[in-house]
Each structure stands twice: as structure tokens, then as C-alpha cells.
C-alpha atoms as a PDB file:
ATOM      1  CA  UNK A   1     -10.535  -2.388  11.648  1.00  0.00           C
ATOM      2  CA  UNK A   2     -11.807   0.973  12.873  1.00  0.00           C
ATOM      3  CA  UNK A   3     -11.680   4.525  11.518  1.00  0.00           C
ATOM      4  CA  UNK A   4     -11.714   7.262  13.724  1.00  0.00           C
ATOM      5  CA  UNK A   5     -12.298  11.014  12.624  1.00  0.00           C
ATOM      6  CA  UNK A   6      -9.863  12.741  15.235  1.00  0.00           C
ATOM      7  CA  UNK A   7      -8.409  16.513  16.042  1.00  0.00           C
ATOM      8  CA  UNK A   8      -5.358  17.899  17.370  1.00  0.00           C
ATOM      9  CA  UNK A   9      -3.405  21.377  17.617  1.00  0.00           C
ATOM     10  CA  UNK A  10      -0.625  23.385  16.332  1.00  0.00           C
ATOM     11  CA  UNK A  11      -0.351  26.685  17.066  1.00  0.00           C
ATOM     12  CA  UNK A  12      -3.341  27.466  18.526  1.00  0.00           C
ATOM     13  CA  UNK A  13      -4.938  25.998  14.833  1.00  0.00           C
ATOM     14  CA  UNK A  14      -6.834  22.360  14.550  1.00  0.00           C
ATOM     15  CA  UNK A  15      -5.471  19.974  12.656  1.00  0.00           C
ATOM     16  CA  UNK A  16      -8.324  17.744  11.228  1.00  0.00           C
ATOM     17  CA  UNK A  17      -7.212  13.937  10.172  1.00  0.00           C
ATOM     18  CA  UNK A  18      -8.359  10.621  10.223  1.00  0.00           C
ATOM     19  CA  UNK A  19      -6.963   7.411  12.163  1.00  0.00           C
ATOM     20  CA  UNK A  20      -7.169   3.896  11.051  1.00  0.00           C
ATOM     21  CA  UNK A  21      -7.159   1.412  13.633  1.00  0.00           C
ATOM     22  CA  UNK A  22      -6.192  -2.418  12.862  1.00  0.00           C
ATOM     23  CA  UNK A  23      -7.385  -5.166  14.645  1.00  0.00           C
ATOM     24  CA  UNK A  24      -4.648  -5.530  16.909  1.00  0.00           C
ATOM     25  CA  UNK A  25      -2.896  -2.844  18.484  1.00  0.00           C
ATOM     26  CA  UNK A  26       0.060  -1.505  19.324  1.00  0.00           C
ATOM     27  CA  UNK A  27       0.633  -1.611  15.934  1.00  0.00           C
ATOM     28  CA  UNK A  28       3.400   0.377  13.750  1.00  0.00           C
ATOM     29  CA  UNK A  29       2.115   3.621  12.635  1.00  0.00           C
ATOM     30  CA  UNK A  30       2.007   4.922   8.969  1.00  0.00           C
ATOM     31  CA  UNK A  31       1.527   9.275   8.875  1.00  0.00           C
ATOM     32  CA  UNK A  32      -0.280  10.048   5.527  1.00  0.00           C
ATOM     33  CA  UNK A  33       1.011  13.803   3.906  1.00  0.00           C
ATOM     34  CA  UNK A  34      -1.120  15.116   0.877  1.00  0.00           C
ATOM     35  CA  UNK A  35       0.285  17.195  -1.987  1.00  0.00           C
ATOM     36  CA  UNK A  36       0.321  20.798  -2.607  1.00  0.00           C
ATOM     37  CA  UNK A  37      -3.394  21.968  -2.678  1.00  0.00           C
ATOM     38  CA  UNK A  38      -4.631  18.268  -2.011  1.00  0.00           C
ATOM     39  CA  UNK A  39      -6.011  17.131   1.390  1.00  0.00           C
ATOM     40  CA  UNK A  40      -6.333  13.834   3.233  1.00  0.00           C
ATOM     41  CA  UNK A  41      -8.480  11.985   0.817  1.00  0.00           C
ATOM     42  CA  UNK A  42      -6.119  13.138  -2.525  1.00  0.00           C
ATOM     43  CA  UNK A  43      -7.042  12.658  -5.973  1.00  0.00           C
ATOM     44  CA  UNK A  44      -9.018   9.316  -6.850  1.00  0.00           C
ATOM     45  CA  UNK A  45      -9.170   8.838  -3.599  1.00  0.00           C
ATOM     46  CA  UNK A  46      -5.798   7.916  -3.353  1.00  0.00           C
ATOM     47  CA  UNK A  47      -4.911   7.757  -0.345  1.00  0.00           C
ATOM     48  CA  UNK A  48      -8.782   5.997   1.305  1.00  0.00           C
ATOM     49  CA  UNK A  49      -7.710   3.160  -0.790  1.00  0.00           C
ATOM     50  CA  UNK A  50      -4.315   3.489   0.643  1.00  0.00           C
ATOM     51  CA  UNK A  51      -5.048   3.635   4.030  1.00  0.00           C
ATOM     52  CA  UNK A  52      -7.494   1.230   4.355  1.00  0.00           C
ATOM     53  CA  UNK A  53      -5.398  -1.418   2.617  1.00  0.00           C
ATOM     54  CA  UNK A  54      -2.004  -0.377   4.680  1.00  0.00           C
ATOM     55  CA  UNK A  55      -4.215  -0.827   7.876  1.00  0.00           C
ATOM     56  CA  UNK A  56      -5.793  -4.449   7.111  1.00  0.00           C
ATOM     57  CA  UNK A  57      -2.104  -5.774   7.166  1.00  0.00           C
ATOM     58  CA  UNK A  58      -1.912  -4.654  10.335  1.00  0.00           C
ATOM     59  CA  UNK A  59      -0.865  -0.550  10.506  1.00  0.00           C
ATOM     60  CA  UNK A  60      -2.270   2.245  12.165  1.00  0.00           C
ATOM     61  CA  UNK A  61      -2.957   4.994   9.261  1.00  0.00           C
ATOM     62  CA  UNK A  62      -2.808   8.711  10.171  1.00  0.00           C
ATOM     63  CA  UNK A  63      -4.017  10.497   6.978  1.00  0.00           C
ATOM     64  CA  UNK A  64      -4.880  14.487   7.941  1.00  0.00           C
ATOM     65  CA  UNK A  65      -4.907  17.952   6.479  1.00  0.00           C
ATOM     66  CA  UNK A  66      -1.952  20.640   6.513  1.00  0.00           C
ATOM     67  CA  UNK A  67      -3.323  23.516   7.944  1.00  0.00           C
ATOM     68  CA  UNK A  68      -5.087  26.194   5.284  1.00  0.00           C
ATOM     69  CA  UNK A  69      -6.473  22.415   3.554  1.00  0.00           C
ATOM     70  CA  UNK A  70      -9.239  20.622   3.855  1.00  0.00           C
ATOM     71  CA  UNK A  71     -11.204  20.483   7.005  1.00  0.00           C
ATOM     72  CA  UNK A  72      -8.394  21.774   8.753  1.00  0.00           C
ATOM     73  CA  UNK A  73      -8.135  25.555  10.813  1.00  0.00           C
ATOM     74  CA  UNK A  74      -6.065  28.150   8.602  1.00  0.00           C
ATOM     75  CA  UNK A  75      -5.921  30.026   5.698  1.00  0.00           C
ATOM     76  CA  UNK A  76      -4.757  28.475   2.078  1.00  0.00           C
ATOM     77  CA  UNK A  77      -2.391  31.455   1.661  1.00  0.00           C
ATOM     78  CA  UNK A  78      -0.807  31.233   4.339  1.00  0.00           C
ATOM     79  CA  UNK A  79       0.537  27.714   3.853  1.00  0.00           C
ATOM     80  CA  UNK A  80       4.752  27.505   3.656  1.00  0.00           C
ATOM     81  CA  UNK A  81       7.079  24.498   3.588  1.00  0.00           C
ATOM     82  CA  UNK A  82       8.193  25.330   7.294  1.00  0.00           C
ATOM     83  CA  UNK A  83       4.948  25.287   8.623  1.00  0.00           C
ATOM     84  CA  UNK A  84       3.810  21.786   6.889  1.00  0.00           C
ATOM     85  CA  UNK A  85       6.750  20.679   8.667  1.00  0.00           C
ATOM     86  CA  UNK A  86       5.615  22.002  12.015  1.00  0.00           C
ATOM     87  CA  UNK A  87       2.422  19.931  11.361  1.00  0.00           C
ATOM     88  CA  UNK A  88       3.803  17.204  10.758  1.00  0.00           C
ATOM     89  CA  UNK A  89       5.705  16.952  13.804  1.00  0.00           C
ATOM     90  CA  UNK A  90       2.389  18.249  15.488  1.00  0.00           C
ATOM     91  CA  UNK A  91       1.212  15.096  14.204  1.00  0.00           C
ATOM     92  CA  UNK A  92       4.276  12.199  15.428  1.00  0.00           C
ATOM     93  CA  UNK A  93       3.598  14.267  18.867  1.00  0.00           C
ATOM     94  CA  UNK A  94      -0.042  13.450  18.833  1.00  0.00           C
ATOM     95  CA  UNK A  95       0.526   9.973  17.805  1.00  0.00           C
ATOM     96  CA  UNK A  96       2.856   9.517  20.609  1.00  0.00           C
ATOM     97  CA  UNK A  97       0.016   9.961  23.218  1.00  0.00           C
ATOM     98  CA  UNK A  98      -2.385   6.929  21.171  1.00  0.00           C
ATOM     99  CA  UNK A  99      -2.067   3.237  23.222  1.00  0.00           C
ATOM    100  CA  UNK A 100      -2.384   1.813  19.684  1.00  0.00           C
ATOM    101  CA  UNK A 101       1.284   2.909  18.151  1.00  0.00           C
ATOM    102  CA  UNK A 102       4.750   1.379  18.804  1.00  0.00           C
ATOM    103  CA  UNK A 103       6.647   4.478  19.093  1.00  0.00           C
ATOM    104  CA  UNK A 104       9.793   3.230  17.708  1.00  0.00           C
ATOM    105  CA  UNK A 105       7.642   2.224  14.134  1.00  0.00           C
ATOM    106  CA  UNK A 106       6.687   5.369  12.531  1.00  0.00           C
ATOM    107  CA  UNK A 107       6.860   5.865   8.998  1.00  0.00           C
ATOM    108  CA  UNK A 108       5.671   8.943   6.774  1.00  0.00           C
ATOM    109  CA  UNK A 109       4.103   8.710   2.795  1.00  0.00           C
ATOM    110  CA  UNK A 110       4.662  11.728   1.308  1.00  0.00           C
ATOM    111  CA  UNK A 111       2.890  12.389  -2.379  1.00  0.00           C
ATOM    112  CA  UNK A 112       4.711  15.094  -4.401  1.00  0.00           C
ATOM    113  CA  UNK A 113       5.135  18.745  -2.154  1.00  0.00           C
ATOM    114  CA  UNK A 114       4.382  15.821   0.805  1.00  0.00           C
ATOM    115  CA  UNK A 115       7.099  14.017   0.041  1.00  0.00           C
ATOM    116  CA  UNK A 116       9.198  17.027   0.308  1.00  0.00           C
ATOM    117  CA  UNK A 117       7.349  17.436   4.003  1.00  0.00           C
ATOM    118  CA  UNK A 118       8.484  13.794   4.702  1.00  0.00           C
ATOM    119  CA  UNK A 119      11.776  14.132   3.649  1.00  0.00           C
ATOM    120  CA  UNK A 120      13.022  17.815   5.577  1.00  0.00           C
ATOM    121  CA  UNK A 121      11.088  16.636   8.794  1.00  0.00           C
ATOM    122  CA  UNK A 122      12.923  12.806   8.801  1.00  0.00           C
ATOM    123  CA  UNK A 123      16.483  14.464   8.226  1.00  0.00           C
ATOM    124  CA  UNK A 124      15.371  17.071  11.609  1.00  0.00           C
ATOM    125  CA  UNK A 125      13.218  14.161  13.789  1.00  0.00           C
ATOM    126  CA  UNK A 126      14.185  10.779  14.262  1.00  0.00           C
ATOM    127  CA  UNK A 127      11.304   9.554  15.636  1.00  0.00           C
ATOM    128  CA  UNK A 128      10.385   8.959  11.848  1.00  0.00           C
ATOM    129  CA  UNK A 129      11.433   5.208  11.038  1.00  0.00           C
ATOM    130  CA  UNK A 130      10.939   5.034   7.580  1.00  0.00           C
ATOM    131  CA  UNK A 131       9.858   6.951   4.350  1.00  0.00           C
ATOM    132  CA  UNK A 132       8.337   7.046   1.098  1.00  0.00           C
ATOM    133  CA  UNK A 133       7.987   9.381  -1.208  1.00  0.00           C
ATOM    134  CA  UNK A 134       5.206   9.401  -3.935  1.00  0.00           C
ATOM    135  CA  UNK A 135       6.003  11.279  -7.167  1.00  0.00           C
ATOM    136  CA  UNK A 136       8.330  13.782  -5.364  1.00  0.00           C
ATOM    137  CA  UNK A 137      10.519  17.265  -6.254  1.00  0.00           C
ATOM    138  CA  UNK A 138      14.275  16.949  -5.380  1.00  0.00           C
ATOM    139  CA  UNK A 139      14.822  20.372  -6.300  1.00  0.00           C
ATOM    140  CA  UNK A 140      12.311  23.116  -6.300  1.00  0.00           C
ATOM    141  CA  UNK A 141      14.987  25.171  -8.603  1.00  0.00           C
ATOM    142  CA  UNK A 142      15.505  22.563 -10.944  1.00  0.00           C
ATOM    143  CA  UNK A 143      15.425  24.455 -14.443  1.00  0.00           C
ATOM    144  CA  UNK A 144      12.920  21.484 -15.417  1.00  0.00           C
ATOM    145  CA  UNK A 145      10.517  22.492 -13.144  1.00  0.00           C
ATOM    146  CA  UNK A 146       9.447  25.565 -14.879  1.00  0.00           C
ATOM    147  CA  UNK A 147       6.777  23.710 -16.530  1.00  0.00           C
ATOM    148  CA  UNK A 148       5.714  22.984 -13.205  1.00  0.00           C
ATOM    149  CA  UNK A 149       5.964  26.399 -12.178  1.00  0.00           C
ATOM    150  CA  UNK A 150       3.760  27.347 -15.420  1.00  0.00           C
ATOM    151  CA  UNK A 151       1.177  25.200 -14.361  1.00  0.00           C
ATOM    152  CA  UNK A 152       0.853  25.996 -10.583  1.00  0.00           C
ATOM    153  CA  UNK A 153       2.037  29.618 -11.025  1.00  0.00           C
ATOM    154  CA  UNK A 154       0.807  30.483 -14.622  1.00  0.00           C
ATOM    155  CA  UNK A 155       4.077  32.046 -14.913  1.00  0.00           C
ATOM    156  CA  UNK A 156       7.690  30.593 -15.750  1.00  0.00           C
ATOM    157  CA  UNK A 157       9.931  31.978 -14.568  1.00  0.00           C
ATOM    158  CA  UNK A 158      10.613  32.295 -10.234  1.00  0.00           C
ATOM    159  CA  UNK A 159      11.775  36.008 -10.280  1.00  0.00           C
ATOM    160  CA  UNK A 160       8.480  37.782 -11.737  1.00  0.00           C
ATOM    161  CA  UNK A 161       6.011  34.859  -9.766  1.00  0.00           C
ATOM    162  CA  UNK A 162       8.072  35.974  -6.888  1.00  0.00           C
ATOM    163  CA  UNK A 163       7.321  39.734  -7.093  1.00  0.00           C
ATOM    164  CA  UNK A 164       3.948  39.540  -6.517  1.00  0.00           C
ATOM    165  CA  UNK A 165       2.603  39.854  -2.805  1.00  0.00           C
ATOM    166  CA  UNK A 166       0.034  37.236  -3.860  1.00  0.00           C
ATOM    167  CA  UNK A 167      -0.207  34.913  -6.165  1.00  0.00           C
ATOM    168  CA  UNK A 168      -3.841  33.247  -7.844  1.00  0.00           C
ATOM    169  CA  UNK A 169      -3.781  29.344  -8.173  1.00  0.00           C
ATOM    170  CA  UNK A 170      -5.380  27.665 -10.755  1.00  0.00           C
ATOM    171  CA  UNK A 171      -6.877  25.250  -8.841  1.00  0.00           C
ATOM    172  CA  UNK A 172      -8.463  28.802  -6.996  1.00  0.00           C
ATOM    173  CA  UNK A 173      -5.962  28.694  -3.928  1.00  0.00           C
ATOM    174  CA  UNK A 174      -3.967  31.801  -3.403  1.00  0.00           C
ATOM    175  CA  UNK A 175      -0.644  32.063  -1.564  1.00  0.00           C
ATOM    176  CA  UNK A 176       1.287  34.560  -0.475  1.00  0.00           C
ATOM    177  CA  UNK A 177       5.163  35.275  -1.975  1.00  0.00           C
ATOM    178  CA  UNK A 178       6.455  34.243   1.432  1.00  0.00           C
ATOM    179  CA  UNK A 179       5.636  30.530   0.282  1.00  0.00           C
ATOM    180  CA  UNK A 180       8.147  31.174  -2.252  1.00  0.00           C
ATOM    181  CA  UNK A 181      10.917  32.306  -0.240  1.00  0.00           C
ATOM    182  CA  UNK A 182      10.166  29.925   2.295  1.00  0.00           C
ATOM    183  CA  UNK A 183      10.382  26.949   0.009  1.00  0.00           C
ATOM    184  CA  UNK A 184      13.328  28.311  -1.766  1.00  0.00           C
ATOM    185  CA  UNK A 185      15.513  28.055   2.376  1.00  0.00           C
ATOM    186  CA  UNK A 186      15.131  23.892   2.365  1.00  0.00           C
ATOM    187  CA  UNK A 187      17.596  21.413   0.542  1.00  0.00           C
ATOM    188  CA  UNK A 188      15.810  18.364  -0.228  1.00  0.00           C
ATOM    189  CA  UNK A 189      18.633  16.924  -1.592  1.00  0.00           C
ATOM    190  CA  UNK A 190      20.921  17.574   1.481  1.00  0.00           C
ATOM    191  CA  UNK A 191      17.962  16.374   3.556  1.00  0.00           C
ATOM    192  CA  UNK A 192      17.710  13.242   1.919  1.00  0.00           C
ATOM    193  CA  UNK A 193      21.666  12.530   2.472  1.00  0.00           C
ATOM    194  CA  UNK A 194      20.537  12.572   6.140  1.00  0.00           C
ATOM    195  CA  UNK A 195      18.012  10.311   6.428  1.00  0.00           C
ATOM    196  CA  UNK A 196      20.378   7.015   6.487  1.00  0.00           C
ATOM    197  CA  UNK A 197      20.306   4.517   8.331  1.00  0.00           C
ATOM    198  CA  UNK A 198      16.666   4.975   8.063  1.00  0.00           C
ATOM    199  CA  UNK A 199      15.085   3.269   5.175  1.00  0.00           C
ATOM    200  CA  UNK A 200      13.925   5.154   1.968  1.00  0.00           C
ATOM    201  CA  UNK A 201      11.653   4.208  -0.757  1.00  0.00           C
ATOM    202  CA  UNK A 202      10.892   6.731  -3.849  1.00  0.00           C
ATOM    203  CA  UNK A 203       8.231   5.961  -5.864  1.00  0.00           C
ATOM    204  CA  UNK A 204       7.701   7.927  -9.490  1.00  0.00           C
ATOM    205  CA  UNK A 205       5.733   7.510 -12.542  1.00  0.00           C
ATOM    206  CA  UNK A 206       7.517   7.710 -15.727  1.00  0.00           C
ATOM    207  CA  UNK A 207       5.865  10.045 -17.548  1.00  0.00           C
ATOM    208  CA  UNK A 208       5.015  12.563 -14.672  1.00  0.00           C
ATOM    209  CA  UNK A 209       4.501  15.563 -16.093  1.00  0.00           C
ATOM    210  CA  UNK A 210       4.555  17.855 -13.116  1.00  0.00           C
ATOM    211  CA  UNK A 211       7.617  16.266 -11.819  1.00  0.00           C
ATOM    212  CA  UNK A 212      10.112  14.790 -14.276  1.00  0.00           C
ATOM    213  CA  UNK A 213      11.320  11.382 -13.653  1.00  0.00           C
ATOM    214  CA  UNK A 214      14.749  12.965 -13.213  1.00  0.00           C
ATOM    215  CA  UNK A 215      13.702  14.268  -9.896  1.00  0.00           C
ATOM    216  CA  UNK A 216      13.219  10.653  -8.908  1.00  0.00           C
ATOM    217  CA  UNK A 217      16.864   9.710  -9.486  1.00  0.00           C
ATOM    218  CA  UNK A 218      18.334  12.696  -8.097  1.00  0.00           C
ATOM    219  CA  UNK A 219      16.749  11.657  -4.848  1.00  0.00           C
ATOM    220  CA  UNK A 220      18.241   8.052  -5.531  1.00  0.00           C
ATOM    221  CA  UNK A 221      21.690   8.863  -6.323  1.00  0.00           C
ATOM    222  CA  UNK A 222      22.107  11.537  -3.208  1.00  0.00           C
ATOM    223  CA  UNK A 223      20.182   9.204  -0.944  1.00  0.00           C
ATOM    224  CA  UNK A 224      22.105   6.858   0.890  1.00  0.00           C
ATOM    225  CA  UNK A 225      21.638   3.217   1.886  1.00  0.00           C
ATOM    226  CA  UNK A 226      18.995   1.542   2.687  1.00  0.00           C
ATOM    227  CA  UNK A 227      17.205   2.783  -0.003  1.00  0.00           C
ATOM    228  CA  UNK A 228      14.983   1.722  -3.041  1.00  0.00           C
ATOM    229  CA  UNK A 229      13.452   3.149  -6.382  1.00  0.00           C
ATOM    230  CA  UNK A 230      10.396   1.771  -7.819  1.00  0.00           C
ATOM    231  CA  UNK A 231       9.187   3.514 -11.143  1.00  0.00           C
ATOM    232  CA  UNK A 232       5.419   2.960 -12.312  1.00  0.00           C
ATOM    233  CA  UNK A 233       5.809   2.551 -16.335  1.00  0.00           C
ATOM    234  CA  UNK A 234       3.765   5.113 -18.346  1.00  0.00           C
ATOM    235  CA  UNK A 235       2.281   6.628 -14.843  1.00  0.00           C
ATOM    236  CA  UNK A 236       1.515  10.541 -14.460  1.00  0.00           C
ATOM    237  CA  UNK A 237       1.441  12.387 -11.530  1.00  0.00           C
ATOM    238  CA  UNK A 238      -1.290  11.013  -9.145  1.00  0.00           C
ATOM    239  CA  UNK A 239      -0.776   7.279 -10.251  1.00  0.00           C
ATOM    240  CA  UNK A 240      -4.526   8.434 -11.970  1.00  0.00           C
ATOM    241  CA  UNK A 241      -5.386   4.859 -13.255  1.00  0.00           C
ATOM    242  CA  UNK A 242      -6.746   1.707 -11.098  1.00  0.00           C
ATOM    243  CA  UNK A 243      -3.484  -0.626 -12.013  1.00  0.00           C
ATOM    244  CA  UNK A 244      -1.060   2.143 -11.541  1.00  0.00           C
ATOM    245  CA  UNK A 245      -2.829   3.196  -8.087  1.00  0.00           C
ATOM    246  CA  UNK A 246      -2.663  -0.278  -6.884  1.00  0.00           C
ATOM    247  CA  UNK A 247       0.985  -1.288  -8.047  1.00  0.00           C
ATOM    248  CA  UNK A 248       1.839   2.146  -5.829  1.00  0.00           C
ATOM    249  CA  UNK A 249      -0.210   1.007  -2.913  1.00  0.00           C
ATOM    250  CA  UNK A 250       0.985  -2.935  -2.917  1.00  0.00           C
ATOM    251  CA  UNK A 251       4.801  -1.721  -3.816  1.00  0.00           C
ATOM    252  CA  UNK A 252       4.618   0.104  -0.762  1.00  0.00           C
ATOM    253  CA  UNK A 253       2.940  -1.861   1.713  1.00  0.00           C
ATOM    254  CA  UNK A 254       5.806  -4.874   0.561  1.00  0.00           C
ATOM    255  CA  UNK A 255       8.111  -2.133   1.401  1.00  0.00           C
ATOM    256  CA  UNK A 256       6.730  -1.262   5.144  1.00  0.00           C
ATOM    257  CA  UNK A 257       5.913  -4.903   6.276  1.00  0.00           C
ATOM    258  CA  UNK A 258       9.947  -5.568   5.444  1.00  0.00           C
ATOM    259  CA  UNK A 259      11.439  -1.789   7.040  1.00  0.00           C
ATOM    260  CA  UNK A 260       8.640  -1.195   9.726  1.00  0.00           C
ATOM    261  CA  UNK A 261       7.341  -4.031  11.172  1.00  0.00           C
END
């Protein structure tokens, strides 16, 4: 196994990631995207352990950062939906160049604003295989998401957040309004109904408490077959304990050596 710190461009900006090589090659290919204000490592380390389990049973592992996070070129504020999207088809087109891929096995893990990345760019390119989505928003104006919106925003409610021409993070991130209106254009739950035949696995914790459980079988119930739910009893958000990280990261890995390889 081999890891490989690696570069490529969108829009004139670097996209920084890193690429996980398995013993033998061409392999399928497994594109990593990180949550809103995370980056390719992710909380606990999430998605290190991750990779480098997915790629000794034999995947290549793309983990990088959206632009504006991380080690990648941009600015924070001037991340939206659409252009997270644009990266990650920047990314499948990059991968499409590497000797070590089959380019008719890529799959995409998306964790929670990722997931939403996964799902719009699968029902727009289908060079993406299969999906998963970790802890993931089915709709970004579900009423139950305003203690979401409380927590990212410090505000409740949409129409005064969405007044301001920028808006402070907690986490220290600022983004402009125009992330807002952006994200408020996509259907993830129309995008989701267009991912069949394609194989879809959602993955939720059941006591989430940025994104309610609910959002988990919304995604189920408009998604159509193949598809699968796993839920991760008592888990929050980030899967933040050692035997909820792992039943994530060996639920999945099942999943991809039956709908990838």
C-alpha cells in the first residue's frame, strides 16, 4: 500500500488531496468528500482510518479538500454547493488520467454537506458507480433543520441569516449569502430519485443532532432500488466514538466489495 500526497486544478485553483494506492492496481476507486467546514482528514480522523482500511482490501482512496478548505487554493467564503460539485467532478476527471483506477468502478463517500456533494453530482455524472452517504441532509429546508441552522448560523430562522452579505461561523469560517441561495437551487431529494440503477447506501446515527435521523429515511423512501439503510444505534454526528467509527467504516467497505468490485 502506498500514499501519495497529489494536486490537481479547477478553475485555475489547486485542489490538494491524497491518493491511496493498494497493492495491486487497476483497482476500483473510492472519492472521499468531507463535510461542511471539515477537510480531508475529518473529525477523529475519520476518514485516515477510513481510507487506509478501504485501500488494504484492495481500493484506490481519493480523500482531498473542496476548495476554500484545508490545504486547498480558495477562499472559505467563497465556498457554494455548485462549486463543491465542480470539484468533485474536477476530481473523477483527474482520476481518469491515473493507470491505477478501473474507470467503470468509481464510487463517492460523502459525510453530511458531502453527502449532499455525492448525491447532486451522481444524479448529473454517471461515471460515479456507487454511493454512500455518511450522516447526510435530504432537505436543507426541512423545518427540523433549524437547530442546525442555529448552530452553524447562530441564527434560526433562513430569511434574517440570509440578509446578511456575510455571515461569521462558529467554527471561525465566514461565507458569503450567495452560499445560501446557492444551496437553496439543488433538490437532494429529486437527485437521489436519479441515481438508480446505481447502488446507494445511507448511513446515519440515531441520535444525530445536527441532522435528524428523519433525514436518513427521507433519502430511503425517495431513493430507488438498489439501495440500503444502515443506522448506527445511539451515534451523533461524526460517528465520534471508536465502535461507532468502525461499525461505519466495516458497514461500508461490506457494502463496496459487493456494489464496486
Amino acid at each position: 500500500m502506498k500514499e501519495e500526497f497529489v494536486f490537481f486544478l479547477n478553475k485555475n485553483e489547486k485542489i490538494v488531496g491524497m491518493l491511496h494506492i493498494p497493492e495491486k492496481t487497476p483497482a476500483p476507486a473510492i472519492i472521499f468528500c468531507h463535510g461542511f467546514t471539515g477537510n480531508r482528514i475529518e473529525s477523529h480522523r475519520l476518514f485516515v482510518h477510513a481510507a487506509r482500511e478501504m485501500c488494504k482490501k484492495g481500493f484506490v482512496i481519493l480523500r482531498f479538500d473542496f476548495r476554500g478548505s484545508g490545504e486547498s487554493d480558495g477562499l472559505f467564503e467563497n465556498v457554494t454547493i455548485s462549486e463543491e460539485i465542480s470539484d468533485l467532478k474536477a476530481a473523477i476527471d483527474w482520476l481518469y488520467n491515473r493507470e491505477e483506477i478501473l474507470k467503470d468502478k468509481i464510487g463517492v463517500i460523502g459525510l453530511s454537506l458531502g453527502g449532499v456533494i455525492a448525491i447532486l453530482t451522481a444524479s448529473q455524472d454517471e461515471r460515479i458507480k456507487a454511493i454512500c452517504t455518511w450522516s447526510t441532509p435530504a432537505d436543507l429546508k426541512d423545518p427540523e433543520f433549524q437547530n442546525t441552522a442555529k448552530s452553524i448560523f447562530g441564527e434560526v430562522k433562513i430569511e434574517k441569516i440570509i440578509l446578511k452579505e456575510y455571515i461569521d461561523l462558529p467554527s471561525g469560517d465566514r461565507i458569503k449569502r450567495k452560499f445560501l441561495i446557492d444551496a437553496f437551487k439543488h433538490d437532494i431529494l429529486k437527485s437521489v430519485e436519479k441515481i438508480s440503477p446505481r447502488p446507494i447506501l445511507i448511513i446515519h446515527g440515531t441520535k444525530d443532532p445536527l441532522v435528524p435521523i428523519s433525514h436518513a429515511e427521507k433519502l430511503f423512501e425517495k431513493a430507488k432500488d438498489p439501495k440500503k439503510k444502515i443506522l448506527i444505534e445511539n451515534a451523533d454526528h461524526t460517528f465520534n466514538k471508536w465502535d461507532w467509527q468502525w461499525q461505519v467504516i466495516n458497514y461500508t467497505i461490506e457494502w463496496f466489495e459487493k456494489n464496486l468490485k
